[in-house]
PDB file of N, CA and C in Angstrom:
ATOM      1  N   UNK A   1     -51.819 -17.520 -98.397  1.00  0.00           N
ATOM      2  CA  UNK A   1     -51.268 -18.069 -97.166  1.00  0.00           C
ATOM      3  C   UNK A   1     -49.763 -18.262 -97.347  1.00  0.00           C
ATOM      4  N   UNK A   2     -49.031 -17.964 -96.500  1.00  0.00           N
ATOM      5  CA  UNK A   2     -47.046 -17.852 -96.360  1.00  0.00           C
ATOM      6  C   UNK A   2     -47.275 -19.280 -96.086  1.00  0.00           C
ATOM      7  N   UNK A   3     -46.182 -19.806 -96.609  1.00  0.00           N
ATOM      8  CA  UNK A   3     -45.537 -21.134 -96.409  1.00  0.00           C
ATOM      9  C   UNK A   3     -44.240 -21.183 -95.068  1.00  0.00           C
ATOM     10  N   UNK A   4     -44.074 -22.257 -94.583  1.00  0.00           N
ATOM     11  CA  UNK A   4     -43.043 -22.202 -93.672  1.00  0.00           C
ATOM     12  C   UNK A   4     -42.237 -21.412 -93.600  1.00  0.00           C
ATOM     13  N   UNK A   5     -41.163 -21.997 -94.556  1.00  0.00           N
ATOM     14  CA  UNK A   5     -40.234 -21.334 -94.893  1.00  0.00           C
ATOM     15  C   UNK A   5     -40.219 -19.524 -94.792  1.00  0.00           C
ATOM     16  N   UNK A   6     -41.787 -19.199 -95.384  1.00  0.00           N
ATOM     17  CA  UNK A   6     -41.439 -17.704 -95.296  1.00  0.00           C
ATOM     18  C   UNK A   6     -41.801 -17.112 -94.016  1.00  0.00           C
ATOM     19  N   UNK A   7     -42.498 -18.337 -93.317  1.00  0.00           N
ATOM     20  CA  UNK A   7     -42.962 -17.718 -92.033  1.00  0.00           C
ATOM     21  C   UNK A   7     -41.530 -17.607 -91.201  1.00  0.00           C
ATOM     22  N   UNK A   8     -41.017 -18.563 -91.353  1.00  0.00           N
ATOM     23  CA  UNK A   8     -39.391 -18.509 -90.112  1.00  0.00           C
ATOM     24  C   UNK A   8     -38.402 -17.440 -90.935  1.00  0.00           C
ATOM     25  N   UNK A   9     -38.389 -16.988 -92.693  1.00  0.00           N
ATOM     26  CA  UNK A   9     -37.419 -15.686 -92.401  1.00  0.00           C
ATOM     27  C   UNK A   9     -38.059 -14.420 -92.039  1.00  0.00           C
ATOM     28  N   UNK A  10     -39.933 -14.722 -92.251  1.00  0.00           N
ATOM     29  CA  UNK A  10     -40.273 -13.238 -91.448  1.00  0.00           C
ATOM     30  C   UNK A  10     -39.998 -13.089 -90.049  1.00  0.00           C
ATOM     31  N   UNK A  11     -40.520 -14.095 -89.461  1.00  0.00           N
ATOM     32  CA  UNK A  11     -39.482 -13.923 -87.741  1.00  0.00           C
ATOM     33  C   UNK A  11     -38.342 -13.863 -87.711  1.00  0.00           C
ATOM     34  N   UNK A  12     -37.544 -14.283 -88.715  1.00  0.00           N
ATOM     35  CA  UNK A  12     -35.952 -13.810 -88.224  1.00  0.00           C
ATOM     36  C   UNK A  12     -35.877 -12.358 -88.680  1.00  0.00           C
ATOM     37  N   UNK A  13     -36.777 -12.192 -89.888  1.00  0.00           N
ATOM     38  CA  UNK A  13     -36.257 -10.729 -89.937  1.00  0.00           C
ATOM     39  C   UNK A  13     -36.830  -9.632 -88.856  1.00  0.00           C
ATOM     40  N   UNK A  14     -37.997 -10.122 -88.269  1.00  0.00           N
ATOM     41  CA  UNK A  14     -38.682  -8.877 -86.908  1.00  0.00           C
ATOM     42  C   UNK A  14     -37.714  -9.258 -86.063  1.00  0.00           C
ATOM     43  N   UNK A  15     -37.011 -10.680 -85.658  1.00  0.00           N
ATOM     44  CA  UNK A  15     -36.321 -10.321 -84.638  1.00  0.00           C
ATOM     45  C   UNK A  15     -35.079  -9.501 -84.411  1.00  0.00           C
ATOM     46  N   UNK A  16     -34.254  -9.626 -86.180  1.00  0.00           N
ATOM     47  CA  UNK A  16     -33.866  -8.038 -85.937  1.00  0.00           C
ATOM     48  C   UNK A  16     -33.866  -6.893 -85.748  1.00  0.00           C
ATOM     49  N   UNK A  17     -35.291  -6.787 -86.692  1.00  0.00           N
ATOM     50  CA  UNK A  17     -35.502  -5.111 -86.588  1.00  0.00           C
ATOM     51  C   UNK A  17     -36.233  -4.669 -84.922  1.00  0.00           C
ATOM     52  N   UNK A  18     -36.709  -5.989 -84.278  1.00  0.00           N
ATOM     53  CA  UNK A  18     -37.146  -5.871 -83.129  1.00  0.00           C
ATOM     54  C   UNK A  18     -35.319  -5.762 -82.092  1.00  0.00           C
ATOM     55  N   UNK A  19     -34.381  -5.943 -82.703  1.00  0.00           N
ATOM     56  CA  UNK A  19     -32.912  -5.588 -81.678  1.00  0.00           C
ATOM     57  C   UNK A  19     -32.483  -4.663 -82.294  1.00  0.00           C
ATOM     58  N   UNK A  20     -32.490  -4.077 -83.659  1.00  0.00           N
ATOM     59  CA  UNK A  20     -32.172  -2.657 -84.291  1.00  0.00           C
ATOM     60  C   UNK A  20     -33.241  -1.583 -83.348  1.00  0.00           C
ATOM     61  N   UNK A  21     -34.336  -1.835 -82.908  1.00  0.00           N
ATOM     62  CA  UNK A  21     -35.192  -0.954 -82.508  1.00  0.00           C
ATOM     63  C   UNK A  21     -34.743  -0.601 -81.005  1.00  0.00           C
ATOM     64  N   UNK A  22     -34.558  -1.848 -80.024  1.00  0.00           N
ATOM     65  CA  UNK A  22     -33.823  -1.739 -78.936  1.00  0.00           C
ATOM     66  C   UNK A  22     -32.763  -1.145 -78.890  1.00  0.00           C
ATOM     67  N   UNK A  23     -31.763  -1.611 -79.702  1.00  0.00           N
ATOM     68  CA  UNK A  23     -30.424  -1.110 -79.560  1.00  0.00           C
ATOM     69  C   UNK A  23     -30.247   0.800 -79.759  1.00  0.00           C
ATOM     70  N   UNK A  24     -31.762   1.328 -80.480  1.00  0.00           N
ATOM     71  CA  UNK A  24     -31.566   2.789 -81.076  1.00  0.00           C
ATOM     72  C   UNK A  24     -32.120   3.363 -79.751  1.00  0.00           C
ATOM     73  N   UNK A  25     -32.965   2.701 -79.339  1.00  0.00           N
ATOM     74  CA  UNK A  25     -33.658   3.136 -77.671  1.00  0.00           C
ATOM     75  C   UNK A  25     -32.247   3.493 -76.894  1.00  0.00           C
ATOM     76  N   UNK A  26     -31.426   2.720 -76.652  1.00  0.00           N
ATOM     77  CA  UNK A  26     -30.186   2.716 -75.724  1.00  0.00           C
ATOM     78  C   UNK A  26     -29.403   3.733 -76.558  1.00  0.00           C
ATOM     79  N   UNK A  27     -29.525   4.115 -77.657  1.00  0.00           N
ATOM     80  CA  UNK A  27     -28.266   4.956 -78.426  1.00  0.00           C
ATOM     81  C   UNK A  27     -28.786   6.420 -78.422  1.00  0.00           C
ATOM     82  N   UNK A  28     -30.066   6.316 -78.932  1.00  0.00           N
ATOM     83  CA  UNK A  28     -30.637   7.544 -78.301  1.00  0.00           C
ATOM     84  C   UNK A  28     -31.145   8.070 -76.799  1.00  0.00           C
ATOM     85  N   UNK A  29     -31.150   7.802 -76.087  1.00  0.00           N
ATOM     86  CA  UNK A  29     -30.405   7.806 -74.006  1.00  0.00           C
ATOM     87  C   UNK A  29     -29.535   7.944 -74.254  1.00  0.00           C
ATOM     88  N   UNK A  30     -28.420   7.612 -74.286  1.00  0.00           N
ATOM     89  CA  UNK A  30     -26.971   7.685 -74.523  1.00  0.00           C
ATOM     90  C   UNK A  30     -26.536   8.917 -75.153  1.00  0.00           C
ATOM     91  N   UNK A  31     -27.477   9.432 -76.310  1.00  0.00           N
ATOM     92  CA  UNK A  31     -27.187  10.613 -76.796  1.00  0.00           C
ATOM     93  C   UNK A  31     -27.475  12.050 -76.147  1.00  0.00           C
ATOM     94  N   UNK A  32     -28.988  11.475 -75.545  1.00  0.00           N
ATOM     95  CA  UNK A  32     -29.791  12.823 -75.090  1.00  0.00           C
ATOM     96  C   UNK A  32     -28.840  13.152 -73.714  1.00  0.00           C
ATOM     97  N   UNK A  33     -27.928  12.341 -72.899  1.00  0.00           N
ATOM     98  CA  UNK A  33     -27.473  12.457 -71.679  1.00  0.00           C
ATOM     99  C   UNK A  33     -26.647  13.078 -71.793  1.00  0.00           C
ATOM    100  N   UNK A  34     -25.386  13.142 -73.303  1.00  0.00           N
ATOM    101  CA  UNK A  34     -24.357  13.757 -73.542  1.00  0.00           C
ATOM    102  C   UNK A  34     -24.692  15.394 -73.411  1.00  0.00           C
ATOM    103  N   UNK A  35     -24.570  16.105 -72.800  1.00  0.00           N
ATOM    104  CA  UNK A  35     -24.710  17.611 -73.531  1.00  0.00           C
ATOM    105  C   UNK A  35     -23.810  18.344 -74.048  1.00  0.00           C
ATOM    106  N   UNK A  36     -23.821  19.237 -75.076  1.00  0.00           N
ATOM    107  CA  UNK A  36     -24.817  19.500 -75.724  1.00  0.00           C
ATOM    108  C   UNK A  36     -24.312  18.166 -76.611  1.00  0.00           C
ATOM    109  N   UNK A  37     -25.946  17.740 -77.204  1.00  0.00           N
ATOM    110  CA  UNK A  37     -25.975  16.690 -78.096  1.00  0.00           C
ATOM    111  C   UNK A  37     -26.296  17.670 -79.736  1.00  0.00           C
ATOM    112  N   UNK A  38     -25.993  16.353 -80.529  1.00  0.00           N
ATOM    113  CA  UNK A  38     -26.484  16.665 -82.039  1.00  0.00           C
ATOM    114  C   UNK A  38     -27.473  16.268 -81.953  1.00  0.00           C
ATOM    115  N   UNK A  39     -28.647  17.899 -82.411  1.00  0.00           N
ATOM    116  CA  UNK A  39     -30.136  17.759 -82.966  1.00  0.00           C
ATOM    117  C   UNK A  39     -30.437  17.240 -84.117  1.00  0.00           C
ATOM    118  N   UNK A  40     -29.871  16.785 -84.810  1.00  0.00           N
ATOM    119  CA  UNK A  40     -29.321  16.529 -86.536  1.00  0.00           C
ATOM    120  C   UNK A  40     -29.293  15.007 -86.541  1.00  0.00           C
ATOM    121  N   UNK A  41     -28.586  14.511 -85.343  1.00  0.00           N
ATOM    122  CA  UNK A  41     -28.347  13.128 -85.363  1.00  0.00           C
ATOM    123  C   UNK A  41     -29.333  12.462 -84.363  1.00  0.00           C
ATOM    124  N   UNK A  42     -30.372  13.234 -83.530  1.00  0.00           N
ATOM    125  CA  UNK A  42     -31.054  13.131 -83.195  1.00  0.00           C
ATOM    126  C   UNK A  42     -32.081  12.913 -84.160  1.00  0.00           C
ATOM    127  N   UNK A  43     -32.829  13.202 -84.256  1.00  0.00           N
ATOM    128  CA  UNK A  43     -33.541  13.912 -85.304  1.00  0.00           C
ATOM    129  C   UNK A  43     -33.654  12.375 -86.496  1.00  0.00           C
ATOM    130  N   UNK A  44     -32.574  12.484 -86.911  1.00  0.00           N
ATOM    131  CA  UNK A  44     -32.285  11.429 -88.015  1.00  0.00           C
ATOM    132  C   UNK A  44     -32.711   9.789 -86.970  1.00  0.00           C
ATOM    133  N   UNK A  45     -32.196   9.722 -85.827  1.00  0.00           N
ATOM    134  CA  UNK A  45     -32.073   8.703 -85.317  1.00  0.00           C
ATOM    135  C   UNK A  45     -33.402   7.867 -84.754  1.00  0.00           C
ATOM    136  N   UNK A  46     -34.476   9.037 -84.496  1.00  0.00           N
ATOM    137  CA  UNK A  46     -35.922   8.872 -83.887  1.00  0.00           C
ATOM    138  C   UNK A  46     -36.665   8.691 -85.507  1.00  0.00           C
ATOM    139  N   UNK A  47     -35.791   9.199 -86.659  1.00  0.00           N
ATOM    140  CA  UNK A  47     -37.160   9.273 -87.710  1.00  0.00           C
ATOM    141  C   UNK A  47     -36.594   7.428 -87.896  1.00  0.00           C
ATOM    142  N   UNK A  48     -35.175   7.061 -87.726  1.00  0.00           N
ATOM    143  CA  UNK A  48     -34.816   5.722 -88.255  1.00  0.00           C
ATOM    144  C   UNK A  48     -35.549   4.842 -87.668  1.00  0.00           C
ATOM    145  N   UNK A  49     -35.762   4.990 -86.302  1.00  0.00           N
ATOM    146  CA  UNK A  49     -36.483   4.556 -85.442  1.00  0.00           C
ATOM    147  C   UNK A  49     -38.476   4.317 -85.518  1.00  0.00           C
ATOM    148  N   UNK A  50     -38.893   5.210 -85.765  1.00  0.00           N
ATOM    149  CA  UNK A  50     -40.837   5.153 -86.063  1.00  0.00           C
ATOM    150  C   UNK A  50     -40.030   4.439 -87.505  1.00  0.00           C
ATOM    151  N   UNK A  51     -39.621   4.683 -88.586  1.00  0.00           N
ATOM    152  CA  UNK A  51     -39.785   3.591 -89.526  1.00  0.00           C
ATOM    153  C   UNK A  51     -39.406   1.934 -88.953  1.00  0.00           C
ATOM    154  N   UNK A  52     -38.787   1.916 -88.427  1.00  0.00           N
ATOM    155  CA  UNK A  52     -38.555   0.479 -87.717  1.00  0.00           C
ATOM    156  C   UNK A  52     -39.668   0.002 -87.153  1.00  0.00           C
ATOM    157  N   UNK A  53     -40.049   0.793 -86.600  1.00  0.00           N
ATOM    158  CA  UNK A  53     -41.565   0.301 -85.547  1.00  0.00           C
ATOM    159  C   UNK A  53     -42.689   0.024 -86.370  1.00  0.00           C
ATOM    160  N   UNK A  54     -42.830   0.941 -87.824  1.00  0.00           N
ATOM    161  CA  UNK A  54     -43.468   0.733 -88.805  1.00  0.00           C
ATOM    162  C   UNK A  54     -43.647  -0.472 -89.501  1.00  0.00           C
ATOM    163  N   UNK A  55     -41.818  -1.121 -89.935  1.00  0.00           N
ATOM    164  CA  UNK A  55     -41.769  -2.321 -90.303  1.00  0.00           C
ATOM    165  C   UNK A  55     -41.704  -3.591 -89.488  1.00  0.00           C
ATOM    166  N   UNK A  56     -41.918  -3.537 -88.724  1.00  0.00           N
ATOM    167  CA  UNK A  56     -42.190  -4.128 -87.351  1.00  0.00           C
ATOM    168  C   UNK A  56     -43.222  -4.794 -87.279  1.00  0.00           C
ATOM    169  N   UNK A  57     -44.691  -3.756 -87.605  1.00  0.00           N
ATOM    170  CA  UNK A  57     -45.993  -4.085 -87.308  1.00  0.00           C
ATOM    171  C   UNK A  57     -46.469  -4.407 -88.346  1.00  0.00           C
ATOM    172  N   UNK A  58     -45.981  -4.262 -89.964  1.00  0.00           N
ATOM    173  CA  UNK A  58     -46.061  -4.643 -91.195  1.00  0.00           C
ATOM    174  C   UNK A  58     -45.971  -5.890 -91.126  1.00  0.00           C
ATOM    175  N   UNK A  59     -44.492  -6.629 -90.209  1.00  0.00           N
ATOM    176  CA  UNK A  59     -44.728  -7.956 -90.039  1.00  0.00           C
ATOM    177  C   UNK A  59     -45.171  -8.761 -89.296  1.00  0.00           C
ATOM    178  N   UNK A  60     -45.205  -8.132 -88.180  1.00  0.00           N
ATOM    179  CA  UNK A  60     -46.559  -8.434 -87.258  1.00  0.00           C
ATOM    180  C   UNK A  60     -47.994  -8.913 -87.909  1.00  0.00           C
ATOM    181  N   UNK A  61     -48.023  -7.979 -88.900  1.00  0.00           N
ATOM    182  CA  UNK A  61     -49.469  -8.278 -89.555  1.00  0.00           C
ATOM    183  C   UNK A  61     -49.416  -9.189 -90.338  1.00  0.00           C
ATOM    184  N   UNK A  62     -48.187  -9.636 -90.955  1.00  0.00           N
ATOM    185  CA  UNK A  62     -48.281 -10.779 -91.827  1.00  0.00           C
ATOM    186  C   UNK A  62     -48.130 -12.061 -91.379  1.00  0.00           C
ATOM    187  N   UNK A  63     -47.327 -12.034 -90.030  1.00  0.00           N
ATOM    188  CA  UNK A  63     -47.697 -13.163 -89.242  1.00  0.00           C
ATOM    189  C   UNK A  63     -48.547 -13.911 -88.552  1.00  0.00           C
ATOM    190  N   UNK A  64     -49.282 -12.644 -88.329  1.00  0.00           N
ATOM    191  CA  UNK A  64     -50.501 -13.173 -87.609  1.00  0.00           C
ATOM    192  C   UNK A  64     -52.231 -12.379 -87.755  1.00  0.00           C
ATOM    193  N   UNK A  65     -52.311 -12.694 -88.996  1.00  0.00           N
ATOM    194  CA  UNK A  65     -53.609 -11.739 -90.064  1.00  0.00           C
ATOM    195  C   UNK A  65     -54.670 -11.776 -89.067  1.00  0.00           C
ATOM    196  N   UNK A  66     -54.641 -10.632 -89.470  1.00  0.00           N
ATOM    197  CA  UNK A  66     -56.853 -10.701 -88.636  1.00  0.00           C
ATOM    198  C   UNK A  66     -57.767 -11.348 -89.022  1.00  0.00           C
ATOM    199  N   UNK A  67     -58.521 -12.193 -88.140  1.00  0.00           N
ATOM    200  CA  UNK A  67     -59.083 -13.238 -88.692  1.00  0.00           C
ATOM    201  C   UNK A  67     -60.735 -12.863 -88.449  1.00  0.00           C
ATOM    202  N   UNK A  68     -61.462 -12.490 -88.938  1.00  0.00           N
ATOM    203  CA  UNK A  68     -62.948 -12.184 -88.762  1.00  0.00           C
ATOM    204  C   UNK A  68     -64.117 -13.265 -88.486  1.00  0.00           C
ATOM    205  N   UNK A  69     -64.519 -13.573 -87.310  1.00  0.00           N
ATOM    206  CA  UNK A  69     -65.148 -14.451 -86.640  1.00  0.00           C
ATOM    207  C   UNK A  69     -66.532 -14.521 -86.958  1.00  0.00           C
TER     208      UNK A  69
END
């Protein structure tokens, strides 16, 4: 079981990666609108992105465990 303390820096840390994840949503729009865009920096920017969403739900899960009834 997480203790306080680690419970409030795991929410501070999703609530970044939960505004790193937003902010790549708006950067990638922003990119795809430019034409021609970089496929390269594309590319790089969507893989930065599913890992974010990845670590995201990693802490999702540690915040709030499945509990079997």
């Amino acid at each position: 079981m997480i203790d306080d303390d680690e419970t409030n820096a795991l929410r501070h840390k999703l609530e970044g990666l939960l505004l790193e994840h937003r902010d790549l949503d708006e950067v990638i729009a922003r990119l795809m609108d430019t034409a021609p865009y970089d496929m390269l920096q594309l590319q790089r920017l969507k893989k930065r992105k599913l890992a974010l969403k990845d670590d995201i739900a990693r802490l999702q899960n540690r915040l709030t465990p499945d509990i079997i009834a």
